[in-house]
C-alpha atoms as a PDB file:
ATOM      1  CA  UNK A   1     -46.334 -26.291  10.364  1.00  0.00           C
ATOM      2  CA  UNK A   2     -47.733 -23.085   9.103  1.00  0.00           C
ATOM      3  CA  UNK A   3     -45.253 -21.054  11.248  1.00  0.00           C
ATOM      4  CA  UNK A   4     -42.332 -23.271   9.605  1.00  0.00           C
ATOM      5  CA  UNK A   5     -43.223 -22.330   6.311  1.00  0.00           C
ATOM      6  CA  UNK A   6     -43.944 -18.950   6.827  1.00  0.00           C
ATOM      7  CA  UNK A   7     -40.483 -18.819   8.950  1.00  0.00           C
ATOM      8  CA  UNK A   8     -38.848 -20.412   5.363  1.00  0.00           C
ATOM      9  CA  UNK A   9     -40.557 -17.839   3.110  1.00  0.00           C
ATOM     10  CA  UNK A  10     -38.895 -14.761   5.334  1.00  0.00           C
ATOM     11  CA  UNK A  11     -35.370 -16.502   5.341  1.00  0.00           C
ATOM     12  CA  UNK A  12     -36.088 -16.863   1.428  1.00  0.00           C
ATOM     13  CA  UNK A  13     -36.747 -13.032   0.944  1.00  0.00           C
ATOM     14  CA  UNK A  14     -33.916 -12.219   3.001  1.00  0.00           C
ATOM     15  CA  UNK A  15     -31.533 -14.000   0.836  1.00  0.00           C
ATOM     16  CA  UNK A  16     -33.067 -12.807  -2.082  1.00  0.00           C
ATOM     17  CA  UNK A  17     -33.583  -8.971  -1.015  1.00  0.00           C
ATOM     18  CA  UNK A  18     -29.300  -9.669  -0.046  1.00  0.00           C
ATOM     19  CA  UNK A  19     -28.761 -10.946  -3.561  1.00  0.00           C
ATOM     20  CA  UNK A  20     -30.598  -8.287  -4.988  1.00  0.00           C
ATOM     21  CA  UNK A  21     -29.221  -5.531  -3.316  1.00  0.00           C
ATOM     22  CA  UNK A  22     -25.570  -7.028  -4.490  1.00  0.00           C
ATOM     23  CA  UNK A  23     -26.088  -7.108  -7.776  1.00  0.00           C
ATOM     24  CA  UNK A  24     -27.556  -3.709  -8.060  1.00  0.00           C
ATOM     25  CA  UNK A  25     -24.533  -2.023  -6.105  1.00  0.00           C
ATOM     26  CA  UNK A  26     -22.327  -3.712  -8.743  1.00  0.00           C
ATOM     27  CA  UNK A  27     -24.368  -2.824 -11.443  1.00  0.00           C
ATOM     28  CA  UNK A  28     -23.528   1.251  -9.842  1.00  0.00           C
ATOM     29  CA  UNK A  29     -20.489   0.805  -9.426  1.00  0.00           C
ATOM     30  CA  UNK A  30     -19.988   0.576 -13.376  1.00  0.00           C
ATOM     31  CA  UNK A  31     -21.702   3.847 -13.482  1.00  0.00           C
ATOM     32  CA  UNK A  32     -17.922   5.668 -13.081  1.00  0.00           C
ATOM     33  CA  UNK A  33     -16.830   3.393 -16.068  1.00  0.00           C
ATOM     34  CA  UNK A  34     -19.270   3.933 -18.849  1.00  0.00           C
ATOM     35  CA  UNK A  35     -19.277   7.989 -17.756  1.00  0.00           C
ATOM     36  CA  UNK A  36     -15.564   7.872 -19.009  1.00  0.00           C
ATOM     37  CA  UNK A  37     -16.886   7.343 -22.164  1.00  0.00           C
ATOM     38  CA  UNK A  38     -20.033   9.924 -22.544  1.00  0.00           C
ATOM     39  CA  UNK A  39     -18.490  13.402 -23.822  1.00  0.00           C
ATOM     40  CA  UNK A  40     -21.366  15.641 -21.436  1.00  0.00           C
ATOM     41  CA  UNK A  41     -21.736  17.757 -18.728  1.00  0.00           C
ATOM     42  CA  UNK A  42     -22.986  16.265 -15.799  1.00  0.00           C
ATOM     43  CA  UNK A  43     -26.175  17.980 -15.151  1.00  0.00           C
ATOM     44  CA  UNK A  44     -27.161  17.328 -19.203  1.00  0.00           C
ATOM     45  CA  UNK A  45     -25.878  13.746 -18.678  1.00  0.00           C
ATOM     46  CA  UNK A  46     -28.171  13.417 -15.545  1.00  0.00           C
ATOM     47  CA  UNK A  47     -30.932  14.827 -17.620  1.00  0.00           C
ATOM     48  CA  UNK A  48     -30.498  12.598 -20.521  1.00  0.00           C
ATOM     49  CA  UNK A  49     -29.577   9.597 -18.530  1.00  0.00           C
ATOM     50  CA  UNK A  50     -32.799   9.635 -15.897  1.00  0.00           C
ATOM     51  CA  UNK A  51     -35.060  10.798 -18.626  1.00  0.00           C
ATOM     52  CA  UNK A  52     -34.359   7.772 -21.112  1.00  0.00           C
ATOM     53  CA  UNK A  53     -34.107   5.334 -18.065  1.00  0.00           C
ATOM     54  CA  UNK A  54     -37.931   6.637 -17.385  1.00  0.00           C
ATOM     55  CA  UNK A  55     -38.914   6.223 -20.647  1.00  0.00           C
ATOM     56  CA  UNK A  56     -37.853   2.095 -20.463  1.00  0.00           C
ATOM     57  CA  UNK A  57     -39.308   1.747 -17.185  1.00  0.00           C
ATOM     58  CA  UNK A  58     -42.567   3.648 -18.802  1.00  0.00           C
ATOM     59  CA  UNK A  59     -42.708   0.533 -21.341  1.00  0.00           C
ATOM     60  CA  UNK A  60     -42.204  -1.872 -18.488  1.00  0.00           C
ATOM     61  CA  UNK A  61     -45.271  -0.791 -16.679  1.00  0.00           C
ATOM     62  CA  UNK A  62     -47.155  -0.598 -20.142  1.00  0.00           C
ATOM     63  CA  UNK A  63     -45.916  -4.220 -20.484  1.00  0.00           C
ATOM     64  CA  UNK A  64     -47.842  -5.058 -17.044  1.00  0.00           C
ATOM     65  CA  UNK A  65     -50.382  -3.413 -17.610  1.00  0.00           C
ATOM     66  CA  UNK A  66     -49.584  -0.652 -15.200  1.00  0.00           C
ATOM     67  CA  UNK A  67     -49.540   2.951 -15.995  1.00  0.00           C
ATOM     68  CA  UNK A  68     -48.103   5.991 -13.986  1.00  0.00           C
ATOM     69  CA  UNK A  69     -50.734   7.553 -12.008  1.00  0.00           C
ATOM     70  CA  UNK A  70     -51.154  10.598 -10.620  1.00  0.00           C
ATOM     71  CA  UNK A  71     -51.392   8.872  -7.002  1.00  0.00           C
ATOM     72  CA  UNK A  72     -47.619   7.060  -7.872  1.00  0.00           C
ATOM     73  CA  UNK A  73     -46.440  10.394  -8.569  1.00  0.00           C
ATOM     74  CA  UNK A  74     -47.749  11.887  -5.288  1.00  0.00           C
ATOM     75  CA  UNK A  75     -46.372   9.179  -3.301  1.00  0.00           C
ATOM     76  CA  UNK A  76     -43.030   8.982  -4.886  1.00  0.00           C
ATOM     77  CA  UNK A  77     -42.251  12.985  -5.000  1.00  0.00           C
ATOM     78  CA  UNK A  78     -39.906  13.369  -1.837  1.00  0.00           C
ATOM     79  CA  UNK A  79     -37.961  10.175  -3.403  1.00  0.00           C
ATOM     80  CA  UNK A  80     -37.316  11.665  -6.512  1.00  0.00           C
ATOM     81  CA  UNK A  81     -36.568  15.172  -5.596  1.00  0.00           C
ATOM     82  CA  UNK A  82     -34.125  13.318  -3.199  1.00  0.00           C
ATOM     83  CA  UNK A  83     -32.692  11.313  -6.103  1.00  0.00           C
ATOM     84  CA  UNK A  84     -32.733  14.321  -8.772  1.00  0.00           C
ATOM     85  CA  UNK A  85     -30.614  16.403  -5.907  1.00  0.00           C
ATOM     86  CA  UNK A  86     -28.220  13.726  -5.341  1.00  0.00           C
ATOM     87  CA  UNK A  87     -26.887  13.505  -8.677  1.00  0.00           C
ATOM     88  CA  UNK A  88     -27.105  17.260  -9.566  1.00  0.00           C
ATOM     89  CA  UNK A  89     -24.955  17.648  -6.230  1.00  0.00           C
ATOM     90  CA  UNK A  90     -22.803  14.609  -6.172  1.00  0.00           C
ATOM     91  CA  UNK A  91     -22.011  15.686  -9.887  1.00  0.00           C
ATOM     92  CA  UNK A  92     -21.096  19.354  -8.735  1.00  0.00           C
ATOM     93  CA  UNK A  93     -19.025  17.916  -5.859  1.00  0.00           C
ATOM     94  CA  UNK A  94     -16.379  16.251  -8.191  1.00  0.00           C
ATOM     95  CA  UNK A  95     -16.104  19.113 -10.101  1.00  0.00           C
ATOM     96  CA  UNK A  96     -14.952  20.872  -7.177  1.00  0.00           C
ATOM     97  CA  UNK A  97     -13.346  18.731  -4.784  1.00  0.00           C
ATOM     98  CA  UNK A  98     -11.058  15.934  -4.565  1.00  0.00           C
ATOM     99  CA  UNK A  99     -13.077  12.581  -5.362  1.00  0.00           C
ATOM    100  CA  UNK A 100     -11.634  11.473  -2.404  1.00  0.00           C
ATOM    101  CA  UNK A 101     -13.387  13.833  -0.684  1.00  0.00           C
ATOM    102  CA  UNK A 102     -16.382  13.169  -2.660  1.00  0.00           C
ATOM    103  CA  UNK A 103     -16.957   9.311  -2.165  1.00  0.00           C
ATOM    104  CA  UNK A 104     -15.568   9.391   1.568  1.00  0.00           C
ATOM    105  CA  UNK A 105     -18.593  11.685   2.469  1.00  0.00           C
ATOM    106  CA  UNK A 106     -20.531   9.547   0.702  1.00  0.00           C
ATOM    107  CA  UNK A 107     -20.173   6.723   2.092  1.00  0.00           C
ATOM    108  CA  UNK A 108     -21.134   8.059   5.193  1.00  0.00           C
ATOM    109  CA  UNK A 109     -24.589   7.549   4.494  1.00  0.00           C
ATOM    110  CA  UNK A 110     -24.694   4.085   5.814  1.00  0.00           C
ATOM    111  CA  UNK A 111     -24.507   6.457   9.228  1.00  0.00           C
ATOM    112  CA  UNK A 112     -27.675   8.532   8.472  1.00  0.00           C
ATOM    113  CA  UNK A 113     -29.577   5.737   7.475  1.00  0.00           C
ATOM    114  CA  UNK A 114     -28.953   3.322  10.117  1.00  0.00           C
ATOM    115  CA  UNK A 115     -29.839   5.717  12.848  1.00  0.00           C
ATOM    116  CA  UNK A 116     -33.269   6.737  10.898  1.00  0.00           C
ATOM    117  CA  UNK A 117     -33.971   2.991  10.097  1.00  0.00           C
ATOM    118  CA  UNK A 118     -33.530   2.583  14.309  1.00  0.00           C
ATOM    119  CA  UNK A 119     -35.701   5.624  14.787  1.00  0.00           C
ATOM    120  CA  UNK A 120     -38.379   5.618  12.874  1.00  0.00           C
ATOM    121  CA  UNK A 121     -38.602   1.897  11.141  1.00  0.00           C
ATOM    122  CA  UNK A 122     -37.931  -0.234  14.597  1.00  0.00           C
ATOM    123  CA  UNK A 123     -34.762  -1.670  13.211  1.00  0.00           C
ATOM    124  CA  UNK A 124     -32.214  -3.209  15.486  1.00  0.00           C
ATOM    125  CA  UNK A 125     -28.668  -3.290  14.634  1.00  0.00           C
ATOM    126  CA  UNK A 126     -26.767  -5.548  16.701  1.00  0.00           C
ATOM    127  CA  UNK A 127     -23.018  -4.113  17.410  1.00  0.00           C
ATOM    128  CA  UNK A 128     -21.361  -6.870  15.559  1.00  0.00           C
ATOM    129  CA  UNK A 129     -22.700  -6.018  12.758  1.00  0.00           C
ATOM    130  CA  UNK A 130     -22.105  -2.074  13.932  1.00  0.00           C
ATOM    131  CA  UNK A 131     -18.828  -3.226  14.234  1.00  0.00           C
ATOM    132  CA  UNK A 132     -18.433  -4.986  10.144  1.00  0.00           C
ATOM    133  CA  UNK A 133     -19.712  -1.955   8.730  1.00  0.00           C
ATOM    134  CA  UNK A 134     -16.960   0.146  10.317  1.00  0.00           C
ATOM    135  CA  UNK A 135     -14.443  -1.945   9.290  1.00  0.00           C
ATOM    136  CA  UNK A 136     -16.640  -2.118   5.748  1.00  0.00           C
ATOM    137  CA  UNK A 137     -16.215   1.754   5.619  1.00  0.00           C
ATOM    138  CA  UNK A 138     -12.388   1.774   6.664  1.00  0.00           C
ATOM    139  CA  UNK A 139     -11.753  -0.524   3.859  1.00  0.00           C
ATOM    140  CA  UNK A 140     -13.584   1.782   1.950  1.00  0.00           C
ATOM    141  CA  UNK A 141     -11.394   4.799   2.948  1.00  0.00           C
ATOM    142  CA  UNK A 142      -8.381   2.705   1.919  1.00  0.00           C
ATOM    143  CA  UNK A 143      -9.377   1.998  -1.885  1.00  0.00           C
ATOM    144  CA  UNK A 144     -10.203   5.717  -3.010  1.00  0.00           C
ATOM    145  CA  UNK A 145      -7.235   7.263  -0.392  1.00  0.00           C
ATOM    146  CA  UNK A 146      -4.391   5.418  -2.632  1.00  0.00           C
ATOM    147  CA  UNK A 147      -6.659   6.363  -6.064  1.00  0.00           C
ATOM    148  CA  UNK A 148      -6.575  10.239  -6.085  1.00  0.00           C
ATOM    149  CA  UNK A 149      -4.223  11.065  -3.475  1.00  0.00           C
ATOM    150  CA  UNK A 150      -3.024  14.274  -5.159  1.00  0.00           C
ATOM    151  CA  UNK A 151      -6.468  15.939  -5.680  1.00  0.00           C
ATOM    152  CA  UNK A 152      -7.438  19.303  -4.096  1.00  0.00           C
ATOM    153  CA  UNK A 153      -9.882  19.709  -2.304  1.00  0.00           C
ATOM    154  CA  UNK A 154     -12.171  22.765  -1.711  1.00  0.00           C
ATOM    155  CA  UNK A 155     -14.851  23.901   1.203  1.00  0.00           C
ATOM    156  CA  UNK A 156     -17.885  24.410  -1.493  1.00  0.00           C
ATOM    157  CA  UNK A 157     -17.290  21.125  -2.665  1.00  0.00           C
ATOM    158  CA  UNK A 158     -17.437  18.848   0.152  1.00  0.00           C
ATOM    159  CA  UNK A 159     -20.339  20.962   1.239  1.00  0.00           C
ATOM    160  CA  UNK A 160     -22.051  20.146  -2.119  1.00  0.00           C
ATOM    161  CA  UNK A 161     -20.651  16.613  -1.576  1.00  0.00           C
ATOM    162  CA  UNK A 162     -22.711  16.834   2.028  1.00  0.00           C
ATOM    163  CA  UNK A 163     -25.898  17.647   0.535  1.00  0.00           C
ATOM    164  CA  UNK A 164     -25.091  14.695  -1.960  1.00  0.00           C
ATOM    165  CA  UNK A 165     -25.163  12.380   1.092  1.00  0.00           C
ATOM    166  CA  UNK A 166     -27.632  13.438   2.688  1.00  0.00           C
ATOM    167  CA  UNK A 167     -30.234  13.429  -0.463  1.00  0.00           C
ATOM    168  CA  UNK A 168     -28.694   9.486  -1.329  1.00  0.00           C
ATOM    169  CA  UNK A 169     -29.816   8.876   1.963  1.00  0.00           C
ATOM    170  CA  UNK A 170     -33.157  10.229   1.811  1.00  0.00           C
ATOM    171  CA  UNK A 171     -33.935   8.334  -1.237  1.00  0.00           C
ATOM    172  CA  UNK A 172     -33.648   5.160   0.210  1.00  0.00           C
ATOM    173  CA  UNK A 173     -35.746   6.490   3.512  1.00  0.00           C
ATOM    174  CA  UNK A 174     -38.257   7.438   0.996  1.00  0.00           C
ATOM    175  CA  UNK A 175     -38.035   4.194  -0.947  1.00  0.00           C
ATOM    176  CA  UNK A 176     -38.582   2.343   2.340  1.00  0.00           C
ATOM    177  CA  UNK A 177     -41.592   4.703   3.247  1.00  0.00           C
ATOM    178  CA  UNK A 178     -43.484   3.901  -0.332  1.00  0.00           C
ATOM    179  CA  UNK A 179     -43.583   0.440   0.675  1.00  0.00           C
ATOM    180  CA  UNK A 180     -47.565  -0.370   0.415  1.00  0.00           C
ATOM    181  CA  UNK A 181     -48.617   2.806  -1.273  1.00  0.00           C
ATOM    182  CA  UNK A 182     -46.639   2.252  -4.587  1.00  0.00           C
ATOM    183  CA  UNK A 183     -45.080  -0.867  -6.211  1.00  0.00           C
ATOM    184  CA  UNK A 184     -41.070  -1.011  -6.340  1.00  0.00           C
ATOM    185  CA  UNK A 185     -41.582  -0.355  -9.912  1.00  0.00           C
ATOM    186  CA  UNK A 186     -43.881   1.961  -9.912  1.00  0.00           C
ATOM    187  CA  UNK A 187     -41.386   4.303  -7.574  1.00  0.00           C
ATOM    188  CA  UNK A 188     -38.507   3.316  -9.530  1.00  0.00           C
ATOM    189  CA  UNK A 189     -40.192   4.860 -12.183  1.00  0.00           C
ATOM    190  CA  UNK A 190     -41.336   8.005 -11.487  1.00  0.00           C
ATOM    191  CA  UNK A 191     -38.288   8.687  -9.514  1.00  0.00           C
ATOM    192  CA  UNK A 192     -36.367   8.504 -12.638  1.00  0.00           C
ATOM    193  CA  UNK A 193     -39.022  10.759 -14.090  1.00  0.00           C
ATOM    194  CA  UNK A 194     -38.426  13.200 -11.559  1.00  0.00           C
ATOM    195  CA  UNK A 195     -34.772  12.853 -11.653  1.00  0.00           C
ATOM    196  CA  UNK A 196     -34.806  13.197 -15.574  1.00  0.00           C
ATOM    197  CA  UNK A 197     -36.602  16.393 -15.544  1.00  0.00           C
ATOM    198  CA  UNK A 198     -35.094  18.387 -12.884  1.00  0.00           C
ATOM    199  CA  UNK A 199     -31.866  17.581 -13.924  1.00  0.00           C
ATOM    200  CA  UNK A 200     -32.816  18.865 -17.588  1.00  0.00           C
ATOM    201  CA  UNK A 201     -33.975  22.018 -16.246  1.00  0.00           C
ATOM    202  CA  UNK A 202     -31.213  22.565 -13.703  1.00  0.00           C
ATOM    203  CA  UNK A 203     -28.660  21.829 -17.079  1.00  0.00           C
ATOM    204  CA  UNK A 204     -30.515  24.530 -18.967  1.00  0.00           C
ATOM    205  CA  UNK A 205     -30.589  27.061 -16.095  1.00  0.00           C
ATOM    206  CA  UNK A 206     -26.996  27.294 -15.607  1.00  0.00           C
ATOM    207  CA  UNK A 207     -26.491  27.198 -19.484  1.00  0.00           C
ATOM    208  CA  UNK A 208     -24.628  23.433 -20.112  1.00  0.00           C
ATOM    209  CA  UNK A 209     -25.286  22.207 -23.785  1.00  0.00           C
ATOM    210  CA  UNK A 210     -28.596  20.179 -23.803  1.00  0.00           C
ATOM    211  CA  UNK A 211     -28.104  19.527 -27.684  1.00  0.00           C
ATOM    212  CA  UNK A 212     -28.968  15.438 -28.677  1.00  0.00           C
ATOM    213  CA  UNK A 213     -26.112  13.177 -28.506  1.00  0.00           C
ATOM    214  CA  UNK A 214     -24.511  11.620 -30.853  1.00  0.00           C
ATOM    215  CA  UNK A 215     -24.474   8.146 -31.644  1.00  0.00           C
ATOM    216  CA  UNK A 216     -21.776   7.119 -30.032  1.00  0.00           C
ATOM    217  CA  UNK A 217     -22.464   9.223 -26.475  1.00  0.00           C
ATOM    218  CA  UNK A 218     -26.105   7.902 -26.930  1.00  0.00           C
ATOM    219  CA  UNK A 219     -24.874   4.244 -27.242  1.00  0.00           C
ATOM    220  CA  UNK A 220     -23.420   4.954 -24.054  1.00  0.00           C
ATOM    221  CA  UNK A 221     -25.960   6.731 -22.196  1.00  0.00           C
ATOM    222  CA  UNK A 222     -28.507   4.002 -23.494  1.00  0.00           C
ATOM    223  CA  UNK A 223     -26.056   1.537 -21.287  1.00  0.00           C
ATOM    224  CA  UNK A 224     -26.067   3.446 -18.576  1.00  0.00           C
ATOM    225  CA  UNK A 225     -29.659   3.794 -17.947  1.00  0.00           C
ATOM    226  CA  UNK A 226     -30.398   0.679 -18.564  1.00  0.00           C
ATOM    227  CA  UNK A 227     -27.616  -0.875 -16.563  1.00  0.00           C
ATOM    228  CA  UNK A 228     -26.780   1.330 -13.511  1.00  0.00           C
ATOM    229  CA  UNK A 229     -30.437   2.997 -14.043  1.00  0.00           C
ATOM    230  CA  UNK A 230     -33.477   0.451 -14.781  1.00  0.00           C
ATOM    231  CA  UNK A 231     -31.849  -2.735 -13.789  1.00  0.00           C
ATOM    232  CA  UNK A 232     -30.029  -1.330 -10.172  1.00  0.00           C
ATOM    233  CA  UNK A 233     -32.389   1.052  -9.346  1.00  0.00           C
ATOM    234  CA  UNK A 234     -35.131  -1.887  -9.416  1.00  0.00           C
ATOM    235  CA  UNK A 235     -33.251  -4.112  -7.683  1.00  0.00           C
ATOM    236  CA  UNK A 236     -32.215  -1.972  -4.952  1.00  0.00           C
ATOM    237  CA  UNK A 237     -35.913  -0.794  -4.504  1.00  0.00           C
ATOM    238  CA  UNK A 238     -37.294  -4.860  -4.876  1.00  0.00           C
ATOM    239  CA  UNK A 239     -34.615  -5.387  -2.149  1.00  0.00           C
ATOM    240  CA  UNK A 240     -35.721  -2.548   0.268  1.00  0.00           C
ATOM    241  CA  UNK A 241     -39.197  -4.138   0.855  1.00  0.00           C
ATOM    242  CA  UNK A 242     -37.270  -7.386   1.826  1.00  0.00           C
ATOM    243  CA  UNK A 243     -34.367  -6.871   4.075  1.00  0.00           C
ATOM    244  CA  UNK A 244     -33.275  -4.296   6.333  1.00  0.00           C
ATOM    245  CA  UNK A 245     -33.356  -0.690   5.260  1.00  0.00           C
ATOM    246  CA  UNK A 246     -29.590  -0.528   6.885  1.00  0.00           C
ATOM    247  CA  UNK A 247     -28.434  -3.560   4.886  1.00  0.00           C
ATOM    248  CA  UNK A 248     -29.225  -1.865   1.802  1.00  0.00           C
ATOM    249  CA  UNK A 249     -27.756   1.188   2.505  1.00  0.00           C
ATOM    250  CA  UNK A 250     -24.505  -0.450   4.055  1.00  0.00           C
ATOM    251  CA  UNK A 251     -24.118  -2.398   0.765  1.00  0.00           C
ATOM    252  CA  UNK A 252     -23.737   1.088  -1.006  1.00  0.00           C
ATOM    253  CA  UNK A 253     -20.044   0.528   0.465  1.00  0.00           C
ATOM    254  CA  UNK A 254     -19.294  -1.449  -2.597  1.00  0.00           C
ATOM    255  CA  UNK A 255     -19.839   0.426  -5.038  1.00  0.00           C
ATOM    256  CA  UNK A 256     -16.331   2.649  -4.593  1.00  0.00           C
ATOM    257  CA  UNK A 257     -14.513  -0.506  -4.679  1.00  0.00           C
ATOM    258  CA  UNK A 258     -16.693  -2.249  -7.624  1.00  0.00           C
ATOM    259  CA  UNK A 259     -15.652   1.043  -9.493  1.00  0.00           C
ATOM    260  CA  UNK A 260     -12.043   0.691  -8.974  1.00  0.00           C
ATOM    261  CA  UNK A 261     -12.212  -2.792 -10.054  1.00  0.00           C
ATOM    262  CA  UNK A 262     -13.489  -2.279 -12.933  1.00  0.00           C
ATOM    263  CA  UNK A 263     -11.484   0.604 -13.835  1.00  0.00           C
ATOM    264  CA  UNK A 264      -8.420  -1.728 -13.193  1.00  0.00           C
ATOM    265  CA  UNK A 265     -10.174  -4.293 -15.871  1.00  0.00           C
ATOM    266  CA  UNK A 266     -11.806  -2.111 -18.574  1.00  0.00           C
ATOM    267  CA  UNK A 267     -10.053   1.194 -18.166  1.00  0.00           C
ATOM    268  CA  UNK A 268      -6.356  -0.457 -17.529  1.00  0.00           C
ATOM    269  CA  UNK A 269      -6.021   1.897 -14.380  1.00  0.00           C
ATOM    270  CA  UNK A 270      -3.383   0.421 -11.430  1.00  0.00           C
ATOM    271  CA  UNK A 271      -4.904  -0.990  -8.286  1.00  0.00           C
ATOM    272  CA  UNK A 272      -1.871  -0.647  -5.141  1.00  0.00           C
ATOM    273  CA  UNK A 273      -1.959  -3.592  -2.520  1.00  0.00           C
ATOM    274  CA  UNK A 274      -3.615  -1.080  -0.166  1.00  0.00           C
ATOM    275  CA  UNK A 275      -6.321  -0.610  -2.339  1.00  0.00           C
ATOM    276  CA  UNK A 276      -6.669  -4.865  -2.841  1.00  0.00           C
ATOM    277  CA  UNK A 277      -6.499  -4.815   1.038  1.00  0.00           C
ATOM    278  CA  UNK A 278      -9.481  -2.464   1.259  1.00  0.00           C
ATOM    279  CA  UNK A 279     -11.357  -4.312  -1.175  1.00  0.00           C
ATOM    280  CA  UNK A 280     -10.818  -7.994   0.991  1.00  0.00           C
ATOM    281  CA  UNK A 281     -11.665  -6.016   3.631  1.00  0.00           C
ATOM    282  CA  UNK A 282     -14.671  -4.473   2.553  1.00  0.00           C
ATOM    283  CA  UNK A 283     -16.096  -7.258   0.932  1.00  0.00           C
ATOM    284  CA  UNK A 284     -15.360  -9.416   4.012  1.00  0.00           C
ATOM    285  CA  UNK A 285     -17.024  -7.241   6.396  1.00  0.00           C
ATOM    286  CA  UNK A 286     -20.333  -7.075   4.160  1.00  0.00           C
ATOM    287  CA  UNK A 287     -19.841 -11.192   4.028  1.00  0.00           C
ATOM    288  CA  UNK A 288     -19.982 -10.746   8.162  1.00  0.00           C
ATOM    289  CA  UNK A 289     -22.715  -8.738   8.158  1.00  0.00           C
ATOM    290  CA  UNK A 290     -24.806 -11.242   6.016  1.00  0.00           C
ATOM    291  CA  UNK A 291     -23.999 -14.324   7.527  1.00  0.00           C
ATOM    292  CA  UNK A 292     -25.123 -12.464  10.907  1.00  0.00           C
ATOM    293  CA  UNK A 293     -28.155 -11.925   9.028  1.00  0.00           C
ATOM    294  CA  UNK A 294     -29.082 -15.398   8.226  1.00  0.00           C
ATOM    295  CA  UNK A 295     -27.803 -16.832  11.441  1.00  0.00           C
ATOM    296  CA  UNK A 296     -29.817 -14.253  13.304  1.00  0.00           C
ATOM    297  CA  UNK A 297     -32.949 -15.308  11.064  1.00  0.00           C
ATOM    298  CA  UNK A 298     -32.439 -19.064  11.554  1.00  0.00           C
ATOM    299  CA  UNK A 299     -32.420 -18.638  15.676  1.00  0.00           C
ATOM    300  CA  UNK A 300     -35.365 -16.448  15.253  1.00  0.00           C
ATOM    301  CA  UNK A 301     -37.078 -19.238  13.387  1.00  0.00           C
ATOM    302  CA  UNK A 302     -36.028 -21.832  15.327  1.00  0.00           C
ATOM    303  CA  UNK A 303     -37.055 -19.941  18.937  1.00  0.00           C
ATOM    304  CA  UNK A 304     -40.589 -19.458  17.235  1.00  0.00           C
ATOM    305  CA  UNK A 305     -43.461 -21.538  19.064  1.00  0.00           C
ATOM    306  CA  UNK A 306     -44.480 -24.349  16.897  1.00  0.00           C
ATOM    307  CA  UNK A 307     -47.924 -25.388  16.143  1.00  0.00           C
END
């Protein structure tokens, strides 16, 4: 009976890390949407953006009674220099190289992760599901092929767009290694503090305007930190602890085609039937990969002695 419930409880967290995950992947993937509107470089945006998001995950901890310690700080440093390179380099890779370029690299990192999460964290990836996240990816390559197909690309940019992936990637090995010594909230938080200040600095080394926003680009920023920083950033690193450190890294495939949908609603920008192909196909192959999930989880249950 015990074994039942416990069984229930792990199918429940898996469905909720899934959910969670989902909705923070969506939540990024209005990132590209709201940045339309903020008038900023992207280093000083970076700076601004991580350092506010901080500050309201700061208040949330005050609001539990939690405060940031020098021990969350220690334990969540490789995460946030991780995070804090990704954007500076992701930033400097669409600046100069084709986005195409950009996001395709990018969303390579489902790659990197999945063979560190079978290395070092003892997770097994059955090749069905191998097999739905390369189709996930293809459908990936489809939606931002047809949306900047006449781009240039240069050599210093998909190398910058290289380091990009492999920093993403290493914040969500790191966010899977704080599991135990920090809370999800407590790492969300002082990786955004990290983030936030390097960025700054970086933005004032190479001489990009650091002056305060106005309203109107702090309206938007406030949106943005909030939205695609302190509500997906939490959810993504609530979600880690709870499902598979692959999943959540192979869900990072929707966020190109979130962004293009929303572009096509809020921003009025065309979508091709190629790119609505991609998006069926992308969305289809994460579906796979979750119902594997769940059915795998149920037989596991199920072949579990009872007592």
């Amino acid at each position: 009976m015990h074994q039942e419930a416990a069984a229930a409880t792990t199918r429940d967290e898996l469905t909720r890390g899934m959910v969670g995950a989902a909705i923070a992947v969506t939540v990024w993937g209005s990132a590209g949407v709201i940045i339309k509107h903020i008038d900023l470089d992207g280093l000083a945006l970076g700076g601004y953006r991580f350092s506010i998001y901080a500050l309201i995950m700061i208040a949330v901890l005050a609001g539990r009674r939690t405060r940031l310690t020098v021990r969350v700080l220690r334990h969540s440093f490789w995460g946030g220099v991780s995070l804090a390179a990704d954007v500076a380099l992701f930033f400097t890779a669409v600046k100069l190289t084709s986005i195409v370029n950009a996001t395709v690299i990018g969303a390579l990192q489902p790659v990197i992760v999945g063979v560190v999460a079978a290395r070092f964290f003892g997770e097994r990836i059955r090749l069905g599901d191998l097999v739905a996240a390369a189709v996930a990816l293809g459908g990936v390559l489809l939606v931002v092929s047809e949306s900047f197909g006449g781009e240039v690309s240069s050599i210093k940019g998909d190398l910058a767009a290289i380091g990009a992936l492999f920093a993403w990637s290493g914040y969500f090995i790191f966010s899977r290694r704080s599991q135990g010594r920090v809370t999800p909230a407590e790492y969300t938080t002082a990786t955004a503090l990290y983030t936030g200040v390097l960025n700054a600095a970086l933005a004032i080394a190479v001489g990009q305007d650091m002056s305060w926003p106005d309203t109107e680009n702090l309206v938007w920023i406030l949106v943005l930190a909030i939205g695609a920083g302190a509500l997906g950033h939490s959810l993504m690193n609530w979600s880690l602890v709870r499902i598979p450190l692959w999943i959540g890294s192979t869900f990072t495939l929707l966020v190109p085609v979130m962004a293009s949908l929303l572009a096509w609603v809020v921003l009025d920008e065309s979508l091709t039937a190629l790119q609505m192909l991609g998006m069926v196909i992308v969305v289809g192959a994460l579906g796979l990969i979750v119902r594997s999930q769940n059915v795998a989880e149920r037989h596991s249950s199920a072949a579990a002695p009872r007592s």
